[in-house]
PDB file of N, CA and C in Angstrom:
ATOM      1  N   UNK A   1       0.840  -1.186   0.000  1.00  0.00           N
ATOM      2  CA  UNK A   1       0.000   0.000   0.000  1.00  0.00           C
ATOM      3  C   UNK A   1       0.879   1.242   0.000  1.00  0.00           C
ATOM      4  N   UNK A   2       0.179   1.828  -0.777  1.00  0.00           N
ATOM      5  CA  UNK A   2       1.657   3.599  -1.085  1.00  0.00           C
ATOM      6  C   UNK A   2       0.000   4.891   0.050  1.00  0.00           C
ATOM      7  N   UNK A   3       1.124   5.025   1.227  1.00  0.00           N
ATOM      8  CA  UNK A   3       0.668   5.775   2.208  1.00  0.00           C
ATOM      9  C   UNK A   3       0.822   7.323   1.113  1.00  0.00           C
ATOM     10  N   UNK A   4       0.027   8.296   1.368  1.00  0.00           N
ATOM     11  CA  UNK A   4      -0.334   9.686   1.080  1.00  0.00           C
ATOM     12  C   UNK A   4       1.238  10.427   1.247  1.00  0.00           C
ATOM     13  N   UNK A   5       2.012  10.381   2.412  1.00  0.00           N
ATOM     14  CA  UNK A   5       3.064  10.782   2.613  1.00  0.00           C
ATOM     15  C   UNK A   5       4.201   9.907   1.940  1.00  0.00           C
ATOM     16  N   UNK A   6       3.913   9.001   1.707  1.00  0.00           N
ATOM     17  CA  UNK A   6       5.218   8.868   0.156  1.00  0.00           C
ATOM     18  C   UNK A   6       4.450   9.317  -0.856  1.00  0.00           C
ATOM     19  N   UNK A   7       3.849   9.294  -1.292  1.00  0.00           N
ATOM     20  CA  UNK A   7       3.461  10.111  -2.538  1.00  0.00           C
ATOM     21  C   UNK A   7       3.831  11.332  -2.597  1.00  0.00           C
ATOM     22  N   UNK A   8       3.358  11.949  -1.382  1.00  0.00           N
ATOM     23  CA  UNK A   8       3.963  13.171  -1.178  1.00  0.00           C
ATOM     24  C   UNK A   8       5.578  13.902  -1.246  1.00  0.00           C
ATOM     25  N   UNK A   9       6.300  12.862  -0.778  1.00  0.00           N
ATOM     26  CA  UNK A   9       7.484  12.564  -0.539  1.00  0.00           C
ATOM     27  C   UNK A   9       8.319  12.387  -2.053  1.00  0.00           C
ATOM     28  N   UNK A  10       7.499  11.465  -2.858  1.00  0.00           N
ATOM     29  CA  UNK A  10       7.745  10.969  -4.041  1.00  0.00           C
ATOM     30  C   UNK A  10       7.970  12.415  -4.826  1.00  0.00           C
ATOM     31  N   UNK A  11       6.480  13.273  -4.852  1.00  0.00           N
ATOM     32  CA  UNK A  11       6.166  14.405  -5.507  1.00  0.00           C
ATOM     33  C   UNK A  11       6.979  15.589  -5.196  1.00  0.00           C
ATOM     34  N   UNK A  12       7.297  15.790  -3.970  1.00  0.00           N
ATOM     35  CA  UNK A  12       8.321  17.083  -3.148  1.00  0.00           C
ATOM     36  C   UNK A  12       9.371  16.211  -3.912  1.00  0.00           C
ATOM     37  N   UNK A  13      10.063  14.971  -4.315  1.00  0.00           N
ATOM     38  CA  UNK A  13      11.567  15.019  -5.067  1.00  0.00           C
ATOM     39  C   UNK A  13      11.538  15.636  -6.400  1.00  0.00           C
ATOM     40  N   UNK A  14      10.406  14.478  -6.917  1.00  0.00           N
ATOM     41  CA  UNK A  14      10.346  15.226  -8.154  1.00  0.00           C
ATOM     42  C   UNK A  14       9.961  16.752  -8.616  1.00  0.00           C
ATOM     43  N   UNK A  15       9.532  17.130  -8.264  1.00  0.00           N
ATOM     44  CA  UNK A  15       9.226  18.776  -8.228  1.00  0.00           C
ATOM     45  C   UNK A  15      10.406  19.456  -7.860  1.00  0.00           C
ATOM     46  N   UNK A  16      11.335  18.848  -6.937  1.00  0.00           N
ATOM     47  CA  UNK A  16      12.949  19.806  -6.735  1.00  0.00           C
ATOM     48  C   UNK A  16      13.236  19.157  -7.724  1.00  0.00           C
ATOM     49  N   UNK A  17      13.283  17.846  -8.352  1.00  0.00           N
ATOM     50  CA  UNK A  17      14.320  17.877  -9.613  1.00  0.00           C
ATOM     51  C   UNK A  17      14.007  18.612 -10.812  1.00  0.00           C
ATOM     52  N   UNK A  18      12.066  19.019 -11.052  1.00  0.00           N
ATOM     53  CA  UNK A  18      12.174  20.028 -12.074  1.00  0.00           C
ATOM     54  C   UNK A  18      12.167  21.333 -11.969  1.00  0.00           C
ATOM     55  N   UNK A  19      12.035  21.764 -10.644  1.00  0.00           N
ATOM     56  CA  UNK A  19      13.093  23.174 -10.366  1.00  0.00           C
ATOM     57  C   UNK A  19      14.510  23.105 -10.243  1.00  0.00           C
ATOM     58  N   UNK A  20      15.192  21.948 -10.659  1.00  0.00           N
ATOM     59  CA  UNK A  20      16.533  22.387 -10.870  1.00  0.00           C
ATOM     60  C   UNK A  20      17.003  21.616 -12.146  1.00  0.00           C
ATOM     61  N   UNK A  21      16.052  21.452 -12.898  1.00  0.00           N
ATOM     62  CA  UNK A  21      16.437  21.600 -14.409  1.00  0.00           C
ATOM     63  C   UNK A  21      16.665  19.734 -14.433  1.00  0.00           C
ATOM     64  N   UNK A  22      16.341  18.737 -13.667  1.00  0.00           N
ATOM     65  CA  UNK A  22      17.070  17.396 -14.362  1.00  0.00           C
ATOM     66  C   UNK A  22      15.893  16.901 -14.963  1.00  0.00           C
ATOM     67  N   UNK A  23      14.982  17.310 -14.906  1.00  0.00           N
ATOM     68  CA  UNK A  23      13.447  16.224 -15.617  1.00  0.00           C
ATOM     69  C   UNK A  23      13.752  16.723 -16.775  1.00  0.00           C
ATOM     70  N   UNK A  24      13.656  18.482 -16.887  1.00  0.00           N
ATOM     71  CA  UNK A  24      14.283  18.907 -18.628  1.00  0.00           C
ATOM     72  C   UNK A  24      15.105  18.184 -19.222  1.00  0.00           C
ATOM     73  N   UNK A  25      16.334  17.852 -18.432  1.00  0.00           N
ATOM     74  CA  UNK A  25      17.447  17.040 -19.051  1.00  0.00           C
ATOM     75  C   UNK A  25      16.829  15.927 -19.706  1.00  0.00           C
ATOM     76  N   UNK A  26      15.824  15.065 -19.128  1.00  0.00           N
ATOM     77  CA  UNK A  26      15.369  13.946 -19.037  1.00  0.00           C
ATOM     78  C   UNK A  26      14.352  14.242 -20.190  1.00  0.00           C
ATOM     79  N   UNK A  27      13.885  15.291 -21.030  1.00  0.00           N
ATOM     80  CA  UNK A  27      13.381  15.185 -21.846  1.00  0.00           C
ATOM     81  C   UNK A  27      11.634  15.467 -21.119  1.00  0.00           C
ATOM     82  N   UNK A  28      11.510  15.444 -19.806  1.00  0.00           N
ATOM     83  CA  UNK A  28      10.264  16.083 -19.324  1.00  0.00           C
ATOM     84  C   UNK A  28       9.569  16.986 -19.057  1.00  0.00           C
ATOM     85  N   UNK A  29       8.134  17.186 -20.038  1.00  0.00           N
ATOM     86  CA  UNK A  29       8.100  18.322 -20.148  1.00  0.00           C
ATOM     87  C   UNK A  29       6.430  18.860 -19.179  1.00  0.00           C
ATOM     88  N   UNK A  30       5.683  17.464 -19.141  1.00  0.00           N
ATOM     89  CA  UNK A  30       4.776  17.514 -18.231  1.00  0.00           C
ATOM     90  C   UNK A  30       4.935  16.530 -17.349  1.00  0.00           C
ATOM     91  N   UNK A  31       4.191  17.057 -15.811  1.00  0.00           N
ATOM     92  CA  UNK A  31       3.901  16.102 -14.456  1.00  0.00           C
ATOM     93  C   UNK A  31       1.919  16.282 -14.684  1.00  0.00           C
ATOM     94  N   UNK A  32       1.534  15.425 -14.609  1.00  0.00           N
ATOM     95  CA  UNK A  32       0.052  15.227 -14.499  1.00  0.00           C
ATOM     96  C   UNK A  32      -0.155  14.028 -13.116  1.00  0.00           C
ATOM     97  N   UNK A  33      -1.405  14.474 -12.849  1.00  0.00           N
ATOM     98  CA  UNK A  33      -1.319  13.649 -11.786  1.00  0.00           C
ATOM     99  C   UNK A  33      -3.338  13.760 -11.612  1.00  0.00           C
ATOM    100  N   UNK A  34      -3.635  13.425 -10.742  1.00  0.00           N
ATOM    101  CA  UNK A  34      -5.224  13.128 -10.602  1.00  0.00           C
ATOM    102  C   UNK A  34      -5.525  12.525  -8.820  1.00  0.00           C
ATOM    103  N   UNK A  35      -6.967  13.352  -8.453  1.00  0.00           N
ATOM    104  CA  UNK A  35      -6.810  13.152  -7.471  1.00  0.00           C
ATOM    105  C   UNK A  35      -8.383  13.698  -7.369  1.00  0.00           C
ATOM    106  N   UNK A  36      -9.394  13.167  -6.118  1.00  0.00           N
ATOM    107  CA  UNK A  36     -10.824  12.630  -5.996  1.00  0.00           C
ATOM    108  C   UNK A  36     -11.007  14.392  -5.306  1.00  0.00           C
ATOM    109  N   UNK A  37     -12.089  15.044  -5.462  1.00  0.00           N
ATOM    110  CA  UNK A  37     -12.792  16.142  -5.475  1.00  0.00           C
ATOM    111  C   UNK A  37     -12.888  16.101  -3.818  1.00  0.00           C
ATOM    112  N   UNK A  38     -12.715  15.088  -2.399  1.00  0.00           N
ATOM    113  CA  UNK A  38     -12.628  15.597  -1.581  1.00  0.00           C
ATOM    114  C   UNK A  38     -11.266  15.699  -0.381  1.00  0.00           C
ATOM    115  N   UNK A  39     -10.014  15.331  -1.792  1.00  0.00           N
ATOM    116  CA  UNK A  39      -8.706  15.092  -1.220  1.00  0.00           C
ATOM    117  C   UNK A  39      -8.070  16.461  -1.044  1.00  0.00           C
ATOM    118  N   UNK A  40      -8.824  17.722  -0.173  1.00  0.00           N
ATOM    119  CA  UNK A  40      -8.620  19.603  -0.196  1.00  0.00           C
ATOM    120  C   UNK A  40      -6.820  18.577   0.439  1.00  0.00           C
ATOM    121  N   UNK A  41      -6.089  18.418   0.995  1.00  0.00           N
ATOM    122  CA  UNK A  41      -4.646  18.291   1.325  1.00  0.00           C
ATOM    123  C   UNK A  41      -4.036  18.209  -0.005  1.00  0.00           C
ATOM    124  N   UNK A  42      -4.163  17.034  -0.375  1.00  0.00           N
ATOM    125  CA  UNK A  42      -3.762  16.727  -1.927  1.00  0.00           C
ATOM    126  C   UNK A  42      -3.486  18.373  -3.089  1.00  0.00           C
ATOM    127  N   UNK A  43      -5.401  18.907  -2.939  1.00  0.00           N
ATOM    128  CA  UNK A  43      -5.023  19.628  -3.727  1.00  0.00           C
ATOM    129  C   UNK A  43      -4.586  21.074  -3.382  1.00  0.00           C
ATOM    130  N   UNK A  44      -4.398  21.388  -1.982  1.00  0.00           N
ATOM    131  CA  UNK A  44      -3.527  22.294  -1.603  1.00  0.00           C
ATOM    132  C   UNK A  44      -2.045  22.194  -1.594  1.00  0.00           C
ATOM    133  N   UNK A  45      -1.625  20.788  -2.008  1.00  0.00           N
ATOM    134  CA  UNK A  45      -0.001  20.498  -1.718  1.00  0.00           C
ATOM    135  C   UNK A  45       0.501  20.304  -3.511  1.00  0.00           C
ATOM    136  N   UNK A  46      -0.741  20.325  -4.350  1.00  0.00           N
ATOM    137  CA  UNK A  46      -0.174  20.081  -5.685  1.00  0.00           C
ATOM    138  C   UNK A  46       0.074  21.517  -6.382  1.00  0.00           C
ATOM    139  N   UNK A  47      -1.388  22.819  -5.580  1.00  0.00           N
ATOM    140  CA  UNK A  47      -1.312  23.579  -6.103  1.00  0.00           C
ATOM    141  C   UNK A  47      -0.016  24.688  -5.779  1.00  0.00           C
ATOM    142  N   UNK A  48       0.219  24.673  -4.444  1.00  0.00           N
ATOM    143  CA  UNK A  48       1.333  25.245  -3.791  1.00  0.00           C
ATOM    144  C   UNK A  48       2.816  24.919  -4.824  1.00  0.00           C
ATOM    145  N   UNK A  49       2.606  23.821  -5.399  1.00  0.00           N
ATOM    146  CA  UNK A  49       3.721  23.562  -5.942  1.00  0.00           C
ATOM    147  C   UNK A  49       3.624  24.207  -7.266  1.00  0.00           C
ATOM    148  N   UNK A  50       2.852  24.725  -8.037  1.00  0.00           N
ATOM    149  CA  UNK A  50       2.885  25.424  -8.931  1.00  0.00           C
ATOM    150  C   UNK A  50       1.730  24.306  -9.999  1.00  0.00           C
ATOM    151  N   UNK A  51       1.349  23.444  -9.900  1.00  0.00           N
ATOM    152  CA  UNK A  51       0.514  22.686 -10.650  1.00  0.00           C
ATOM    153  C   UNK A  51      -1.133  23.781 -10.786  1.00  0.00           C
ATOM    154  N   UNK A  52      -1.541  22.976 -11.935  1.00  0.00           N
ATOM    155  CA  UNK A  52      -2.822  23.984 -12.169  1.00  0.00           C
ATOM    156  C   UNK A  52      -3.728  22.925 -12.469  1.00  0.00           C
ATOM    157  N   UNK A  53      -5.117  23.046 -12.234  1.00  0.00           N
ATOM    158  CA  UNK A  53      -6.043  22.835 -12.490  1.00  0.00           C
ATOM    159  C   UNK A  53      -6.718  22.862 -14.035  1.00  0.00           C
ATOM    160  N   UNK A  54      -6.640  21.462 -14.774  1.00  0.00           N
ATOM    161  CA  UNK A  54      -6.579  21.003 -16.411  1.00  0.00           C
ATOM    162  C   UNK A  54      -8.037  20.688 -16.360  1.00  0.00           C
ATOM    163  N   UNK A  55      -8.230  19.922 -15.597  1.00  0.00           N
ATOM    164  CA  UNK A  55     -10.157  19.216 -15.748  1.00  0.00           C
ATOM    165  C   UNK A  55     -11.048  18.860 -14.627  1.00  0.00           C
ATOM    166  N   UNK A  56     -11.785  19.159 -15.105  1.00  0.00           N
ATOM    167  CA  UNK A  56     -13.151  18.414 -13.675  1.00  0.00           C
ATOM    168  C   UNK A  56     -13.637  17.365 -14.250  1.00  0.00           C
ATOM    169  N   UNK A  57     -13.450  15.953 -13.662  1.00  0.00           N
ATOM    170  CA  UNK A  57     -14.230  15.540 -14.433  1.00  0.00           C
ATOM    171  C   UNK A  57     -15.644  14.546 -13.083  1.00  0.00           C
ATOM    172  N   UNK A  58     -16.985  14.942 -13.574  1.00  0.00           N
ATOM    173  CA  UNK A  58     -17.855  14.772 -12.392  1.00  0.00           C
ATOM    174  C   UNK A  58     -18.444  13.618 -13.160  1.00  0.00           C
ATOM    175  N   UNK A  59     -18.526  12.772 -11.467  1.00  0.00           N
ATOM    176  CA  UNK A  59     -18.560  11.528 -11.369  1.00  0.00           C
ATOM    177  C   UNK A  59     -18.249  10.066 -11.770  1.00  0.00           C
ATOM    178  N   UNK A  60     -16.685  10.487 -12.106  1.00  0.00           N
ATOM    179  CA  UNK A  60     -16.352   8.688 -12.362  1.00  0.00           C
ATOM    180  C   UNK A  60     -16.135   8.213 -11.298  1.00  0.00           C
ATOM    181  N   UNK A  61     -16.146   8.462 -10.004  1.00  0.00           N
ATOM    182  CA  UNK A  61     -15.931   7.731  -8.830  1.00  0.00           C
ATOM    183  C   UNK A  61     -17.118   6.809  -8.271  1.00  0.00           C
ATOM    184  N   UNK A  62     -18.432   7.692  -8.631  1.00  0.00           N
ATOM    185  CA  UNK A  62     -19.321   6.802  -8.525  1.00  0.00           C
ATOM    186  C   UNK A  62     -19.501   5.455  -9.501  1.00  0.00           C
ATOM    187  N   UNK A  63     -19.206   5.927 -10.775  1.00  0.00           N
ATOM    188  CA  UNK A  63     -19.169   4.647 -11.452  1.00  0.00           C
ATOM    189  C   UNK A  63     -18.024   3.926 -11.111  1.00  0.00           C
ATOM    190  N   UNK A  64     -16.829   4.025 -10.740  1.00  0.00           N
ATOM    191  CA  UNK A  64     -16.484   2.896 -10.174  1.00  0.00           C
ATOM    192  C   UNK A  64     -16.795   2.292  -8.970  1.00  0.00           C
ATOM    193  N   UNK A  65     -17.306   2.938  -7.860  1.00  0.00           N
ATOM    194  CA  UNK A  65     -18.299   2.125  -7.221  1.00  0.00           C
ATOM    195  C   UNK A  65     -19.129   1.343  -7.323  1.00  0.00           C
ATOM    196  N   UNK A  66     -19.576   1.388  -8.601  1.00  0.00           N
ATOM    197  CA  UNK A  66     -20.335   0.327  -9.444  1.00  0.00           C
ATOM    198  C   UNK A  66     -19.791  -1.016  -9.422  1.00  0.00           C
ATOM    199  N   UNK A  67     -18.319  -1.120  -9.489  1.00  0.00           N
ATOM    200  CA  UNK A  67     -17.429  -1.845 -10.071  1.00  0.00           C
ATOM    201  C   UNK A  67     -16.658  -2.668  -8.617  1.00  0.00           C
ATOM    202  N   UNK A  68     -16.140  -1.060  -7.390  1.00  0.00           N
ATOM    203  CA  UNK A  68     -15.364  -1.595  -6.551  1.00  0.00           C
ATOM    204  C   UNK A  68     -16.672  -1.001  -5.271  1.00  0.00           C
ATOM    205  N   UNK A  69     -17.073  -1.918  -4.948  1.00  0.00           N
ATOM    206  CA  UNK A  69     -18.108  -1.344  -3.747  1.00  0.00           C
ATOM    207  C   UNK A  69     -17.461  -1.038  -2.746  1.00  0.00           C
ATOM    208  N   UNK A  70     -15.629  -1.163  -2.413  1.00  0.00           N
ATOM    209  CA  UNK A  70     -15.056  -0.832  -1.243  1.00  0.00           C
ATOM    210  C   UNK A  70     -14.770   0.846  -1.230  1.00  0.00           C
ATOM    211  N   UNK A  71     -15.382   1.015  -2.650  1.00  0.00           N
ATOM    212  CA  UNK A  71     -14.400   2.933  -2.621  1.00  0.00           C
ATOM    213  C   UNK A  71     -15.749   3.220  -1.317  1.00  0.00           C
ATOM    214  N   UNK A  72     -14.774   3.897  -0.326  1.00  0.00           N
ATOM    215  CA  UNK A  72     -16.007   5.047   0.473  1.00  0.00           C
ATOM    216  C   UNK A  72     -16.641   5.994  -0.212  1.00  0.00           C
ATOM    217  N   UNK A  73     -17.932   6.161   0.629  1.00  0.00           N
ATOM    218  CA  UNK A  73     -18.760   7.419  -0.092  1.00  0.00           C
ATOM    219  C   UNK A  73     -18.308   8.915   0.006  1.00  0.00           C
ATOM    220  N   UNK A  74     -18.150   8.966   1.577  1.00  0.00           N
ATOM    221  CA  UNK A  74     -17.462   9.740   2.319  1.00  0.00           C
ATOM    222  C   UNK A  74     -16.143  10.023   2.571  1.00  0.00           C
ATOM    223  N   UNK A  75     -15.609  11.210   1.646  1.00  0.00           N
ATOM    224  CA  UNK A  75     -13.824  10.826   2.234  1.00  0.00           C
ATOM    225  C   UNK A  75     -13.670  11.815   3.605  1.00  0.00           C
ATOM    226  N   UNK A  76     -12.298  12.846   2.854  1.00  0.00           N
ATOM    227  CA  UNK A  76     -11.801  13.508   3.794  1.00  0.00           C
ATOM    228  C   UNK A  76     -13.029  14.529   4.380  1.00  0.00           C
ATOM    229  N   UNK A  77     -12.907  14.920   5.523  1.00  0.00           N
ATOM    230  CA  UNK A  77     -13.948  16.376   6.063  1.00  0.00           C
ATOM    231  C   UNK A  77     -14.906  15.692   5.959  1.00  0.00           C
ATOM    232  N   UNK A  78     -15.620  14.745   5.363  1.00  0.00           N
ATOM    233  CA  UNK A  78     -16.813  14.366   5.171  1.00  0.00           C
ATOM    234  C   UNK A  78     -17.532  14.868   4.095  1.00  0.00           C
ATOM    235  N   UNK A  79     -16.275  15.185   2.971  1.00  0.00           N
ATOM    236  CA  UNK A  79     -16.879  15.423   1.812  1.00  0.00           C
ATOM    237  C   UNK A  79     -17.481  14.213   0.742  1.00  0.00           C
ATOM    238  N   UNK A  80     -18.382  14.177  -0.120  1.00  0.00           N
ATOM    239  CA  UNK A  80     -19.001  12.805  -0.800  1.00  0.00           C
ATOM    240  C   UNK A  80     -17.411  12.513  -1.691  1.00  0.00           C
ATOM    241  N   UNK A  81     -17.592  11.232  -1.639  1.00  0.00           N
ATOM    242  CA  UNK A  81     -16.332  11.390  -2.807  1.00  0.00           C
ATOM    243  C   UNK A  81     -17.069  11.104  -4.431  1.00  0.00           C
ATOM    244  N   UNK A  82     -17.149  12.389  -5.357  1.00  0.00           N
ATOM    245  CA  UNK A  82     -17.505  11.514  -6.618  1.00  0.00           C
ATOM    246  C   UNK A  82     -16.876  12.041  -8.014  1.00  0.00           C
ATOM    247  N   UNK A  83     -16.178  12.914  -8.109  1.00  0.00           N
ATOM    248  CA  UNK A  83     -15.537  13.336  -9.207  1.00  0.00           C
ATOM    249  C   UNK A  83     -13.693  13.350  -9.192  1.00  0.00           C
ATOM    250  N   UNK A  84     -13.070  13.593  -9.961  1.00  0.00           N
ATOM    251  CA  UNK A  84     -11.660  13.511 -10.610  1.00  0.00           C
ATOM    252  C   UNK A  84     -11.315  14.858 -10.779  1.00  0.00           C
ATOM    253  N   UNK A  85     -10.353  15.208 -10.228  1.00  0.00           N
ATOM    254  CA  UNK A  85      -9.976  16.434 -10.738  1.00  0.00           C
ATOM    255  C   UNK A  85      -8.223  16.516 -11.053  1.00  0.00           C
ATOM    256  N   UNK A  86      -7.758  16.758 -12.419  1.00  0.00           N
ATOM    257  CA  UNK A  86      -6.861  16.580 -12.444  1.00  0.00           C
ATOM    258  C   UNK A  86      -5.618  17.831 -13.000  1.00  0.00           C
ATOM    259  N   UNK A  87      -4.636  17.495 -12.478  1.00  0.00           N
ATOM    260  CA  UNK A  87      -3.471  18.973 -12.206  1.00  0.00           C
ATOM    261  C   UNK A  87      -2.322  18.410 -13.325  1.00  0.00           C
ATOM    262  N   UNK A  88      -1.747  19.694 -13.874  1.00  0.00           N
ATOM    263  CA  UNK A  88      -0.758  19.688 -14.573  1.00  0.00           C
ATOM    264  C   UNK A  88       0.383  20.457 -13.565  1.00  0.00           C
ATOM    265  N   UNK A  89       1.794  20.085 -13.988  1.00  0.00           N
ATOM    266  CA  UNK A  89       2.134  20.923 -14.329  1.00  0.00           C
ATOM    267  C   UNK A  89       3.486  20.969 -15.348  1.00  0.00           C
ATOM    268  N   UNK A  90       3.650  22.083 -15.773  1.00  0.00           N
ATOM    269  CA  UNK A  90       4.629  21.863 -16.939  1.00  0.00           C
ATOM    270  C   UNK A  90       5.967  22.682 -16.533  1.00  0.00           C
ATOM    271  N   UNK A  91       6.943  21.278 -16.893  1.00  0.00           N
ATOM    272  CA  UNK A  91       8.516  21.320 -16.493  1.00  0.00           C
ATOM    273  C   UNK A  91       9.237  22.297 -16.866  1.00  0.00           C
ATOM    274  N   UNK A  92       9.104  22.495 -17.961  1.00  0.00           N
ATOM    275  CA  UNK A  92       9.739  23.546 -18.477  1.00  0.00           C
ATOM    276  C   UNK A  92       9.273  25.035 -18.215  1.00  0.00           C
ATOM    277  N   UNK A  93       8.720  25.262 -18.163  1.00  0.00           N
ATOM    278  CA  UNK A  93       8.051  26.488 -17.841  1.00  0.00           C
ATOM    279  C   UNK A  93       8.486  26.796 -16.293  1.00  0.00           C
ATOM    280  N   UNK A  94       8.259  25.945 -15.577  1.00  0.00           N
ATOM    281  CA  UNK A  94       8.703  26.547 -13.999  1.00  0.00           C
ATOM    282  C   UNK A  94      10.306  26.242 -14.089  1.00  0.00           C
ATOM    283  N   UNK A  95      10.675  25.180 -14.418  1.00  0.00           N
ATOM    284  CA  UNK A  95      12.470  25.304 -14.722  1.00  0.00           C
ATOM    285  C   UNK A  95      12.927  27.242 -15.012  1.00  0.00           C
ATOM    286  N   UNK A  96      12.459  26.944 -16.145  1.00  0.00           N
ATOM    287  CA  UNK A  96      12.631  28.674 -16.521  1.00  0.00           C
ATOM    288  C   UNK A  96      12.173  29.891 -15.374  1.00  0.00           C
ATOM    289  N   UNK A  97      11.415  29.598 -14.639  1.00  0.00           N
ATOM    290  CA  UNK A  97      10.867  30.532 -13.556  1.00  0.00           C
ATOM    291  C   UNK A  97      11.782  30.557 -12.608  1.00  0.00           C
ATOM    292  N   UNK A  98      12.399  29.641 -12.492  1.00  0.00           N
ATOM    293  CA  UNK A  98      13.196  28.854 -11.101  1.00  0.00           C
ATOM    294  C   UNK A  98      14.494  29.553 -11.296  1.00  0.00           C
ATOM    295  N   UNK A  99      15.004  29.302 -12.763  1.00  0.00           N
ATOM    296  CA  UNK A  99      16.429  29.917 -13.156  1.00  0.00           C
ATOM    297  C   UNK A  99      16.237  32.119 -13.395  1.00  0.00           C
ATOM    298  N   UNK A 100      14.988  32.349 -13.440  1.00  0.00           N
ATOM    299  CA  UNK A 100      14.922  33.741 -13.791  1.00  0.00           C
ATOM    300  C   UNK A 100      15.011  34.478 -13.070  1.00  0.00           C
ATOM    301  N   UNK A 101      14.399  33.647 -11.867  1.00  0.00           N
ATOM    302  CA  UNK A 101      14.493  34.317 -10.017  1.00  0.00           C
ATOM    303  C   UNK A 101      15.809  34.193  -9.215  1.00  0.00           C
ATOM    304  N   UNK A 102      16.493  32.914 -10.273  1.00  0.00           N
ATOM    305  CA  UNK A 102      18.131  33.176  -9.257  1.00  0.00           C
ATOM    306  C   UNK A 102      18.910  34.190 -10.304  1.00  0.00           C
ATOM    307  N   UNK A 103      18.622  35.006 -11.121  1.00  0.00           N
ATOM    308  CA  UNK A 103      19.622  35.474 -11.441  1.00  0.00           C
ATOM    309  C   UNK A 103      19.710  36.905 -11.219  1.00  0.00           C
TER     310      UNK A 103
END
């Protein structure tokens, strides 16, 4: 099972490696990622990082409940869980932000 705080953990590396230019190296030019309409931590820790808001998409969570009857209804705060909302962000562009502010 991948706990919230390695992901997190995972995401805080990668995000210093594309503020310091090695994902560019690597030919990377987007981070996308996706995450359920009542995960507010999630999407306060993706947006802080400079990621933006690409799509809403309402209610595929319920249809996979269809599928996995273990997803809860109820997540975090006691918000319903039923839509996708998913964040970009692009490497190159904050690389360049990152290098414009140290100089």
């Amino acid at each position: 099972m991948v706990t919230a705080v390695a992901i997190q953990t995972f995401f805080s590396i990668t995000i210093g490696l594309a503020v310091d230019g090695k994902l560019v190296q690597l030919g990377v030019q987007l981070l996308r990622v996706t995450t359920t309409n009542d995960n507010l931590d999630a999407l306060r820790f993706y947006q802080r990082r400079g990621f933006r808001i690409v799509a809403l998409r309402p209610g595929p969570v319920d249809e996979s409940r269809k599928i996995k009857s273990t997803i809860p209804v109820l997540g975090e705060y006691g918000i319903p869980i039923r839509d996708e909302i998913e964040l970009e962000l692009l490497i190159e562009r904050r690389s360049q932000e990152s290098e414009s502010r140290s100089r």
